[in-house]
C-alpha atoms as a PDB file:
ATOM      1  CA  UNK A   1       0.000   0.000   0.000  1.00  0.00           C
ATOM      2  CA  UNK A   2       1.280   3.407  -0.656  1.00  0.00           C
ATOM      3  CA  UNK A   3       0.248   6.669   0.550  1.00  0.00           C
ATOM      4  CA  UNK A   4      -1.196   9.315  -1.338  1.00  0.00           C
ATOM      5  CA  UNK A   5      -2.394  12.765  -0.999  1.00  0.00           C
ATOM      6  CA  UNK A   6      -5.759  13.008  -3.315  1.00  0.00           C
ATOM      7  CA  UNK A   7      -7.907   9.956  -5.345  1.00  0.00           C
ATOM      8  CA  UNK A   8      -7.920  10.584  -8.696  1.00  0.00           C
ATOM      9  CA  UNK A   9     -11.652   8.731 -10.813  1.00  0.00           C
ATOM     10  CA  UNK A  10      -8.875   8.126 -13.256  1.00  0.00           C
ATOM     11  CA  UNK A  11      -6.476   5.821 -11.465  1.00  0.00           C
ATOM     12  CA  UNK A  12      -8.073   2.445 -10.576  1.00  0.00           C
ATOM     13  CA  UNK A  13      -7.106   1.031  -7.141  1.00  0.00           C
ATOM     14  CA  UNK A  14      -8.331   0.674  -3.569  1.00  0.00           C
ATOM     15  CA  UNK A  15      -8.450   3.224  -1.542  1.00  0.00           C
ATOM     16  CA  UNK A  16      -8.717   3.264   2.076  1.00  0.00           C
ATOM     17  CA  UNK A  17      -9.763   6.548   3.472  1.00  0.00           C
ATOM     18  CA  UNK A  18     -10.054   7.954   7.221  1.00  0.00           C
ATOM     19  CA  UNK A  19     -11.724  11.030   8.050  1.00  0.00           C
ATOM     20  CA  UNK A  20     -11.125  13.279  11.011  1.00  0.00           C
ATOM     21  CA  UNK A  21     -14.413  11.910  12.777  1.00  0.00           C
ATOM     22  CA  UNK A  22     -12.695   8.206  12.708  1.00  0.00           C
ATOM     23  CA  UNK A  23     -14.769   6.792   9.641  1.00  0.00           C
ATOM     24  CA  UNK A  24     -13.214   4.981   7.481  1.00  0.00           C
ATOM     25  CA  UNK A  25     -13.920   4.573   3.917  1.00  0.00           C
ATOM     26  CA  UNK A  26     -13.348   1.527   1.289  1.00  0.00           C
ATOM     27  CA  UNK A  27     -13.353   3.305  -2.471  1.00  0.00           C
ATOM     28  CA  UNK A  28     -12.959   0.943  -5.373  1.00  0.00           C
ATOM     29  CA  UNK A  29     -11.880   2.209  -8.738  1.00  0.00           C
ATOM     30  CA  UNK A  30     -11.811  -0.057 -11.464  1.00  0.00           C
ATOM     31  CA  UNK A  31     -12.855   2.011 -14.530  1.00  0.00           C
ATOM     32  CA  UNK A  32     -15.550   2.914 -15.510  1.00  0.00           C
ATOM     33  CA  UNK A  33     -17.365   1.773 -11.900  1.00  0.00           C
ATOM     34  CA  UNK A  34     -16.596   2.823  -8.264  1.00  0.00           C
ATOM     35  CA  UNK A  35     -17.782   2.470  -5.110  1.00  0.00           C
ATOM     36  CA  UNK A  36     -17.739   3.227  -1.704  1.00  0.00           C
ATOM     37  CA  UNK A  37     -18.045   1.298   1.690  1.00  0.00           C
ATOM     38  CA  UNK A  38     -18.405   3.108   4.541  1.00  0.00           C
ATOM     39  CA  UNK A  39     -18.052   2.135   8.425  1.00  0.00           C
ATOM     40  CA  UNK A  40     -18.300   5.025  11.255  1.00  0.00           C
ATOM     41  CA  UNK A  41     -16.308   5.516  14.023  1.00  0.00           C
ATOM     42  CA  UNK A  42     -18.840   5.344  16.339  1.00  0.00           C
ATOM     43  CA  UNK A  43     -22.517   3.739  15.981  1.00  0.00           C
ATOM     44  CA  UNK A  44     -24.124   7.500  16.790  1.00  0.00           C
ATOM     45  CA  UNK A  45     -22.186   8.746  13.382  1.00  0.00           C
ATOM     46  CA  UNK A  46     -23.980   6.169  11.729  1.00  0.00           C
ATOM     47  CA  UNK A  47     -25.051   7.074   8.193  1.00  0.00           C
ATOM     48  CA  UNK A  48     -27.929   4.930   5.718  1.00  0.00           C
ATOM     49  CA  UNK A  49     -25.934   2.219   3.616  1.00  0.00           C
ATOM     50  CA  UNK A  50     -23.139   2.189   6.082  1.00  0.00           C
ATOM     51  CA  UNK A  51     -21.386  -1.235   5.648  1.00  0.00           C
ATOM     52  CA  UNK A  52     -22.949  -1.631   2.279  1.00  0.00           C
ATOM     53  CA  UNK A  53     -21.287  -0.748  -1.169  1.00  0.00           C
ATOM     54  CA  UNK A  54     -22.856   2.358  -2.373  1.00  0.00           C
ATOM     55  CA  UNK A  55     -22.208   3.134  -6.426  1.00  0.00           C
ATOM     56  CA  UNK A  56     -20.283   6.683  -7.068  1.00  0.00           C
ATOM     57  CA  UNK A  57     -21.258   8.880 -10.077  1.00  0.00           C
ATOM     58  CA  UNK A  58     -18.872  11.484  -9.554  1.00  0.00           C
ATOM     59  CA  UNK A  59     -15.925  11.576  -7.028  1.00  0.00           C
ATOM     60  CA  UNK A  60     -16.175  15.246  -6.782  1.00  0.00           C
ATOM     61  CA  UNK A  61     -13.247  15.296  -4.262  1.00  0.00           C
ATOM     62  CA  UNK A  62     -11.249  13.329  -2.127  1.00  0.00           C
ATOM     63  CA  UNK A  63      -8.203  15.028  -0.657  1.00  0.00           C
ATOM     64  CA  UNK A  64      -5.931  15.369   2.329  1.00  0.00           C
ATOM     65  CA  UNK A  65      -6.712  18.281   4.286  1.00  0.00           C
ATOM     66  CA  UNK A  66     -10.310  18.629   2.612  1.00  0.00           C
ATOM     67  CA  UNK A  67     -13.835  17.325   3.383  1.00  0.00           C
ATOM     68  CA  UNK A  68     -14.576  14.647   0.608  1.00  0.00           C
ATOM     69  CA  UNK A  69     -17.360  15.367  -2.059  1.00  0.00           C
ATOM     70  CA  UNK A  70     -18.709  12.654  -3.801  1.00  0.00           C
ATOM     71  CA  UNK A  71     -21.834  12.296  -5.560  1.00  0.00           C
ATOM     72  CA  UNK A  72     -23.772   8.971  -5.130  1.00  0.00           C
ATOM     73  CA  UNK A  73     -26.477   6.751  -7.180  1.00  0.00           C
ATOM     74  CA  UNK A  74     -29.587   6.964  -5.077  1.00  0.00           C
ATOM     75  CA  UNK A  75     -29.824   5.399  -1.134  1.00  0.00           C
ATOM     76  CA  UNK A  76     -33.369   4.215  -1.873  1.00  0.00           C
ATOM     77  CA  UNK A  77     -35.992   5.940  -4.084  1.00  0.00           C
ATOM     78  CA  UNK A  78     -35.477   9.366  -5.064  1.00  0.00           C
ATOM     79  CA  UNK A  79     -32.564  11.696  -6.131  1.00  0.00           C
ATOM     80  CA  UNK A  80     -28.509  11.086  -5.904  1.00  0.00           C
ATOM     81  CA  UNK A  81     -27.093  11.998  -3.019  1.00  0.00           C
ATOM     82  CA  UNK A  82     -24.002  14.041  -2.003  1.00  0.00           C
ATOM     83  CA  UNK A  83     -21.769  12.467   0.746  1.00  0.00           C
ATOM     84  CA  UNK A  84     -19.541  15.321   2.418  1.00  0.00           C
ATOM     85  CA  UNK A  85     -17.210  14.076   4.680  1.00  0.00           C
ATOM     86  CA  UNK A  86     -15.536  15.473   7.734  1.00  0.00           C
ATOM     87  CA  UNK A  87     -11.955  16.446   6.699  1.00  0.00           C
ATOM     88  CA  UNK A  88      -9.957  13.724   5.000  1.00  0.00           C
ATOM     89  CA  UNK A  89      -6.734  12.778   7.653  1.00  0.00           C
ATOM     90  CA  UNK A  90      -5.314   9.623   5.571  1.00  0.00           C
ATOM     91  CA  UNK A  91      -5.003   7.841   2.095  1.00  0.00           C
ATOM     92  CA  UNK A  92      -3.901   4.792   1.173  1.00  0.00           C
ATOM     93  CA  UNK A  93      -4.073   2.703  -2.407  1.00  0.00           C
ATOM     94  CA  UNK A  94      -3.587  -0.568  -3.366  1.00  0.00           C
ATOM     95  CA  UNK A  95      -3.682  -2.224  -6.553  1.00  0.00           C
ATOM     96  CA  UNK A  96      -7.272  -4.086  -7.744  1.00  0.00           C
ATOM     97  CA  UNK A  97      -6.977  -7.557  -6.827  1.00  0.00           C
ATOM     98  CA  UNK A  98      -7.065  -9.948 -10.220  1.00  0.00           C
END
């Protein structure tokens, strides 16, 4: 695993994310799809789909130093949703597994 400072949609890879509020992230990239797993820090921070993969339309932002943006298919009927994180402490990629 290596460390990096921002995901880029165009470089495929795991990515293992932690936020300043202790969640922790699981982003797959494999071209065109991603995805997102999510699993809070604490059961109160709990959000809807935690645990679950969630599909990713647009990773808006994901950044050191920054609140993540992304842009999400739908959590049950209705419109996308935007996930805003707290401020993005740690990245880490690994390769897709074959």
């Amino acid at each position: 695993m290596e460390k990096v400072n921002e995901i880029s949609p165009l470089v495929n890879g795991v990515y293992n994310v932690q936020t300043q509020s202790g969640s922790h992230y699981k982003i797959v990239i494999n071209k065109p799809e991603m995805s997102l797993v999510r699993h809070p820090a604490i059961e109160e921070a709990a959000l809807r789909k935690d645990g679950q993969v969630i599909k990713i339309l647009e990773l808006i932002q994901v950044k050191v130093g920054w609140g993540g943006r992304l842009l999400l298919a739908p959590l049950g009927e209705g419109e996308n949703t935007v996930r805003l994180t707290t401020e993005v402490v740690t990245i880490t990629r690994a390769d897709l597994e074959d």
